[in-house]
C-alpha atoms as a PDB file:
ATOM      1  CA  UNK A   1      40.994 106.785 151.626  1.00  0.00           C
ATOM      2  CA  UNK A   2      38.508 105.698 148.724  1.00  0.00           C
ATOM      3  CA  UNK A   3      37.503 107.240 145.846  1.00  0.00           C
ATOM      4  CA  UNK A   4      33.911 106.481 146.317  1.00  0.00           C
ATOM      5  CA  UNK A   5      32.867 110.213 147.657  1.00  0.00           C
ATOM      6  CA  UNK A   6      31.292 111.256 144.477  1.00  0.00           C
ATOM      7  CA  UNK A   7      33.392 113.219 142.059  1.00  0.00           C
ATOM      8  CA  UNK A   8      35.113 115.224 144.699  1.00  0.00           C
ATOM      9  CA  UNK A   9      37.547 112.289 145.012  1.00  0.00           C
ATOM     10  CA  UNK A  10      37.663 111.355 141.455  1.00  0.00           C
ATOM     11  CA  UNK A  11      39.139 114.268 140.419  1.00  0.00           C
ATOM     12  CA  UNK A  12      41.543 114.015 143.223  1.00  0.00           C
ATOM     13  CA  UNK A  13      43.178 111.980 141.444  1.00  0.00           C
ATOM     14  CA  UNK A  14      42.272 113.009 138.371  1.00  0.00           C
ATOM     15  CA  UNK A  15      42.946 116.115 137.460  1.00  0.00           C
ATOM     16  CA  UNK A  16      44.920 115.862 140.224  1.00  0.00           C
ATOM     17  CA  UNK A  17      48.010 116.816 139.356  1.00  0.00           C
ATOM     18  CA  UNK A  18      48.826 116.519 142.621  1.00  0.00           C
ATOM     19  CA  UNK A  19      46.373 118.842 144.770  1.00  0.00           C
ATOM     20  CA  UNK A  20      43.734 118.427 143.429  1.00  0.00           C
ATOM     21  CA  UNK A  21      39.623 117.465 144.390  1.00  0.00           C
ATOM     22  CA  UNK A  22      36.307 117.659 142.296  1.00  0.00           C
ATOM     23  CA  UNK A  23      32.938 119.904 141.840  1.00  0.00           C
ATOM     24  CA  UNK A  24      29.876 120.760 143.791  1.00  0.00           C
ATOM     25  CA  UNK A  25      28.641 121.382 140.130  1.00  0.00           C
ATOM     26  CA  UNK A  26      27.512 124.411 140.686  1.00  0.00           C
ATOM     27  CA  UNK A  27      30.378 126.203 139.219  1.00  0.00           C
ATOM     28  CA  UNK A  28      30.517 123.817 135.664  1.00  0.00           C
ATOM     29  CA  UNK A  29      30.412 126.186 133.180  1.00  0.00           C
ATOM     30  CA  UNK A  30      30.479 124.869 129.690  1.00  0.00           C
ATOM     31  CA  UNK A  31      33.898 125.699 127.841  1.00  0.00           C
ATOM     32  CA  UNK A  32      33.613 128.062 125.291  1.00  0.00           C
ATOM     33  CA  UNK A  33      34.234 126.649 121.477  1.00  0.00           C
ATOM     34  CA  UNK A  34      38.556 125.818 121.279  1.00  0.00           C
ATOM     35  CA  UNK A  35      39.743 129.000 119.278  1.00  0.00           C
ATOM     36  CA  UNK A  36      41.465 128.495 115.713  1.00  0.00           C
ATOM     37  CA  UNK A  37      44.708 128.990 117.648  1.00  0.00           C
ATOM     38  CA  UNK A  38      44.665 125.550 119.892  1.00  0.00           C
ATOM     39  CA  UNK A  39      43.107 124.324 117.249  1.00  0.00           C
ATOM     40  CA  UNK A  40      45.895 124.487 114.949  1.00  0.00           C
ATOM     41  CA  UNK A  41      48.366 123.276 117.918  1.00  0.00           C
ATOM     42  CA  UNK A  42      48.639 119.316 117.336  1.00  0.00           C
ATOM     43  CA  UNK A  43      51.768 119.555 119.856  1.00  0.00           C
ATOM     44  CA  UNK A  44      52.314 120.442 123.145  1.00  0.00           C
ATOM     45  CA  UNK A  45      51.804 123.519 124.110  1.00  0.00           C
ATOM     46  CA  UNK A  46      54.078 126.032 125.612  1.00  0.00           C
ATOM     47  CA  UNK A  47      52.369 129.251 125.516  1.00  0.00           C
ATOM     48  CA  UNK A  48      49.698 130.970 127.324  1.00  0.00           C
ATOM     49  CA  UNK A  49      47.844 131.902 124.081  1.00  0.00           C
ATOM     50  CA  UNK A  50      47.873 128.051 123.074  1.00  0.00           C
ATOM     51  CA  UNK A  51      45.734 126.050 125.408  1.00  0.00           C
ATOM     52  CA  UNK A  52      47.564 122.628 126.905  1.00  0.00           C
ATOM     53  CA  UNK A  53      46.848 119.341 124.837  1.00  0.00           C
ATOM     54  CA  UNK A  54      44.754 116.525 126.629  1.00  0.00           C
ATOM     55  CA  UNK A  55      48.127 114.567 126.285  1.00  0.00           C
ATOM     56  CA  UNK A  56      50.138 117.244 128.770  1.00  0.00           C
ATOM     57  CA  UNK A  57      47.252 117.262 130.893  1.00  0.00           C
ATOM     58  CA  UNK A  58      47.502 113.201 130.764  1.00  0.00           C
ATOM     59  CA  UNK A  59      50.696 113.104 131.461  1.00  0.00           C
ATOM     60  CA  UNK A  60      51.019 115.597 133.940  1.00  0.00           C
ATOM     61  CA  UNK A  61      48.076 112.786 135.781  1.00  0.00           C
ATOM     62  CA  UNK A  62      50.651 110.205 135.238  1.00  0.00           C
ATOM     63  CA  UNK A  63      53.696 111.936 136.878  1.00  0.00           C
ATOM     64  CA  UNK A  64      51.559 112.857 139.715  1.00  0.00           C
ATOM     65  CA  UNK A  65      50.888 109.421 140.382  1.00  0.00           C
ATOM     66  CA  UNK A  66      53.927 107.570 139.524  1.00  0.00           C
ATOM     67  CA  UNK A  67      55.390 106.273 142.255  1.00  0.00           C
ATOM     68  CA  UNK A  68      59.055 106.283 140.858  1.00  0.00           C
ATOM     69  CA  UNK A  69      58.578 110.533 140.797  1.00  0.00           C
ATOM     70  CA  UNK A  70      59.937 111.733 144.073  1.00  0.00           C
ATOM     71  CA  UNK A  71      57.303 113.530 145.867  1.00  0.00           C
ATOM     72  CA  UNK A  72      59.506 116.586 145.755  1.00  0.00           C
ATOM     73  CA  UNK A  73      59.605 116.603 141.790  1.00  0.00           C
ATOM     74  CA  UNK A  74      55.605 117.411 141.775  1.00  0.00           C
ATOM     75  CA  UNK A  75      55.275 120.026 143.264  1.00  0.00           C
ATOM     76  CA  UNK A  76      55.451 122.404 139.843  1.00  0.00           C
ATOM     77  CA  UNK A  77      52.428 120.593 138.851  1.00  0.00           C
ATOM     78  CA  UNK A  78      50.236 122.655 141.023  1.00  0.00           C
ATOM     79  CA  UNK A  79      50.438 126.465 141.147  1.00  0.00           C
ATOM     80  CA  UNK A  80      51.951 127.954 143.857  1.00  0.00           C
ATOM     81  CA  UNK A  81      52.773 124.659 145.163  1.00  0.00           C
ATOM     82  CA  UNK A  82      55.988 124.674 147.562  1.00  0.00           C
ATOM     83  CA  UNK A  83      57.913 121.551 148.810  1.00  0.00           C
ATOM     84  CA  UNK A  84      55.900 121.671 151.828  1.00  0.00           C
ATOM     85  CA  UNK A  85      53.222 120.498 149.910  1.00  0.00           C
ATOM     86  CA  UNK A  86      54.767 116.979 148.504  1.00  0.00           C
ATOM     87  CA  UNK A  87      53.311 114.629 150.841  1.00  0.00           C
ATOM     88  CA  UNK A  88      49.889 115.081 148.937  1.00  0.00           C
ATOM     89  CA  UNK A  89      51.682 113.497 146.533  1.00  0.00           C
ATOM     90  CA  UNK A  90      51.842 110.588 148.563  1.00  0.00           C
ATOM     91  CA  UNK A  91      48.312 109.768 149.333  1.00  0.00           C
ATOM     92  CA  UNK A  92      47.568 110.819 145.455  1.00  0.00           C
ATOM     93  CA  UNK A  93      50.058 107.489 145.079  1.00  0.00           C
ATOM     94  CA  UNK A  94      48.319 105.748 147.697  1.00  0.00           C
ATOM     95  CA  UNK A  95      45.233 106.019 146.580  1.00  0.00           C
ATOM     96  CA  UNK A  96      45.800 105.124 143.004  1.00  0.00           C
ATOM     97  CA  UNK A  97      47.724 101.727 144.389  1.00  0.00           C
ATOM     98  CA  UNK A  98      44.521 100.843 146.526  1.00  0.00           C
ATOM     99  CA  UNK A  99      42.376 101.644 143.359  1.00  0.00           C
ATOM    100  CA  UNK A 100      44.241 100.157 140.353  1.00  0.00           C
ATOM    101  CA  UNK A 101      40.500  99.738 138.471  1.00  0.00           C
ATOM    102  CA  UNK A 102      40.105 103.849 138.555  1.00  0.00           C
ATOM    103  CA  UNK A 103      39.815 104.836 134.866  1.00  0.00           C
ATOM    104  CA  UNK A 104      40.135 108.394 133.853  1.00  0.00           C
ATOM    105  CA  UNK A 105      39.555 110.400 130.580  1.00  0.00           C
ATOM    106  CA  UNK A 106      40.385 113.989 129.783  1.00  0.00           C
ATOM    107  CA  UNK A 107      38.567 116.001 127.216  1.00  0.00           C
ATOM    108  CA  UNK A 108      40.099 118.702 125.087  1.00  0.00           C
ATOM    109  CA  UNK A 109      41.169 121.332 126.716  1.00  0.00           C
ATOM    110  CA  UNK A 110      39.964 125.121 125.618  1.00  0.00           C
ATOM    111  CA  UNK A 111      41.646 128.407 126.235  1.00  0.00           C
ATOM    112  CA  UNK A 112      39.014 130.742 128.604  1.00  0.00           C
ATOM    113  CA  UNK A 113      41.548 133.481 128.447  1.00  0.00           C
ATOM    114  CA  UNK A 114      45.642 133.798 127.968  1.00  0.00           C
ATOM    115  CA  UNK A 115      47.133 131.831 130.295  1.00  0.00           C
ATOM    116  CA  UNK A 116      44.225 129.688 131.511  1.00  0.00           C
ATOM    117  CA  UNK A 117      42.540 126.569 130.227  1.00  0.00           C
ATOM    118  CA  UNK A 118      39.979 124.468 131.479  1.00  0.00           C
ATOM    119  CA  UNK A 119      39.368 120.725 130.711  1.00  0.00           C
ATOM    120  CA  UNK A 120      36.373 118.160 131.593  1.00  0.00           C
ATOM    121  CA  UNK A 121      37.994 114.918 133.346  1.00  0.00           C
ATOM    122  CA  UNK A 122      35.508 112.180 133.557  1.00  0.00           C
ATOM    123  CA  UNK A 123      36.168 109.098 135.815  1.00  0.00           C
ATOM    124  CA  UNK A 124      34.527 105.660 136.344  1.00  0.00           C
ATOM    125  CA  UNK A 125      34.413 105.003 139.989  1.00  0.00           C
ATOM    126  CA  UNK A 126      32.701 102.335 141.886  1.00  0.00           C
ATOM    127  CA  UNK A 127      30.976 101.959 138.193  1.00  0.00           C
ATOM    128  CA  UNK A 128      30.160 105.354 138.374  1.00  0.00           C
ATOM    129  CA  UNK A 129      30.809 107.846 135.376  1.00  0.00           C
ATOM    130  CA  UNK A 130      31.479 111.510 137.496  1.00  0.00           C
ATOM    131  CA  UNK A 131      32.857 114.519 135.817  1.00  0.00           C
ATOM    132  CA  UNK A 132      34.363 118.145 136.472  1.00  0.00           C
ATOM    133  CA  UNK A 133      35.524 120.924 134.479  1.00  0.00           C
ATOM    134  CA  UNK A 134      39.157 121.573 135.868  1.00  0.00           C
ATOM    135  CA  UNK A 135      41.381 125.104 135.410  1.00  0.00           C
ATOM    136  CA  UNK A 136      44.438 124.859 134.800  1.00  0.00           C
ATOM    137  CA  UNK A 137      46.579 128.161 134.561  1.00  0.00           C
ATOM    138  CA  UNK A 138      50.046 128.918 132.180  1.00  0.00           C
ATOM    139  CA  UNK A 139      52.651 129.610 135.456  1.00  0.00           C
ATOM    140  CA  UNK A 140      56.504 130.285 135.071  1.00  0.00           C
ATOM    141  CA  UNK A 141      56.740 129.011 131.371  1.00  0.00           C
ATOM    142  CA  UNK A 142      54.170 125.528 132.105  1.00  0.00           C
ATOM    143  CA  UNK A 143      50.606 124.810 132.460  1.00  0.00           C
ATOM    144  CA  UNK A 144      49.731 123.942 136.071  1.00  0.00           C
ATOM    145  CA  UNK A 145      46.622 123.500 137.911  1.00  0.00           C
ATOM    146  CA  UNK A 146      45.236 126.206 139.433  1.00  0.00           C
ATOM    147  CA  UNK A 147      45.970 126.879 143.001  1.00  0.00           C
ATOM    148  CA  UNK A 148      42.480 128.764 143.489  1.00  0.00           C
ATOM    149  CA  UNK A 149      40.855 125.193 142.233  1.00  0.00           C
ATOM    150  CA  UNK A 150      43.233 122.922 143.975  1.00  0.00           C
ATOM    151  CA  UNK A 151      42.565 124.610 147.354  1.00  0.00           C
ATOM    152  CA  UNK A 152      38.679 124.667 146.722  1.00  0.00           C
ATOM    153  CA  UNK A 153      38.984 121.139 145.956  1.00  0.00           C
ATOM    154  CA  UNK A 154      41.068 120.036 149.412  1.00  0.00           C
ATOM    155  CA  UNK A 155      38.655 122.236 151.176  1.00  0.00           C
ATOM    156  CA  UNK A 156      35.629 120.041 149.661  1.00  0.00           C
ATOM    157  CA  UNK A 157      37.534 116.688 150.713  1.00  0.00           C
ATOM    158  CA  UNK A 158      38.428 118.248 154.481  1.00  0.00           C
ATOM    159  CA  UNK A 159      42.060 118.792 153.714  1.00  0.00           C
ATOM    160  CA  UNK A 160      44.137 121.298 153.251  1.00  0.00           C
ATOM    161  CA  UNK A 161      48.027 122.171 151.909  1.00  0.00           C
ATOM    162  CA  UNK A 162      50.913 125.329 153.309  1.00  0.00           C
ATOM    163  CA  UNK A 163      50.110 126.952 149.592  1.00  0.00           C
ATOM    164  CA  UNK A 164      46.405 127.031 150.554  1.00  0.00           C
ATOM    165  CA  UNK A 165      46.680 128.722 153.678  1.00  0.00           C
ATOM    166  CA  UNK A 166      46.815 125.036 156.269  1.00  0.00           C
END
């Protein structure tokens, strides 16, 4: 699979945290200003009050695509997701192998309400600079992305997961 399908690829990867797709565009709504509270947070944040730092978000990116990370070991990285869903994890490492020049950036993330966040991730692909706002929700103690988006998202790119219903 390429990445060269606009952003809904890119952010396959992406935001990806495993499950993950990209944006008709449509639905980008500009994030709200980042309240005093996640302002204050310099570290990682563990609370749904607190949005997550671009660097959790980053690294949750990395773990999703590092090949060394069982399959099996993503799967909290996605709301809802269960262990039938790891092999998504696989193409996700696929495709970044059989893309190594993909390039990804993720902006601050701001707090919409308790216990959900949403972040722009902007990609160069094929040269291309594409972006997406992505929402990522606080589940069982960690910030995730959503299952609602991550479905959406497979839908888009004509897959689909056992969380979302496939």
């Amino acid at each position: 699979m390429k990445f060269g399908k606009t952003l809904v690829a890119t952010v396959a990867v992406l935001a990806a945290v495993g499950l993950t797709g990209c944006s008709t565009g449509d639905d980008l709504i500009p994030p709200p200003p980042l309240s005093a509270t996640a302002a204050a947070a310099g570290a990682d944040s563990h609370s749904a009050n607190v949005a997550p730092t671009a660097a959790q978000l980053e690294a949750m990116l990395n773990r999703a695509v590092d090949p060394s990370v069982p399959s099996k070991d993503k799967i909290d990285l996605v709301q809802g997701a269960t262990a039938a869903d790891a092999p998504m994890f696989d193409e996700l490492v696929k495709m970044r192998k059989d893309n190594p020049s993909f390039t990804w950036n993720i902006g601050t993330p701001h707090l919409q309400t308790p216990g959900q966040a949403q972040a722009t991730v902007s990609a160069v692909v094929n040269g291309q600079n594409q972006s997406a706002d992505v929402t990522f929700v606080f589940d069982d103690g960690a910030w995730k992305l959503q299952r609602t988006y991550a479905c959406g998202m497979l839908q888009q790119l004509g897959r689909t997961t056992p969380s979302c219903g496939g």
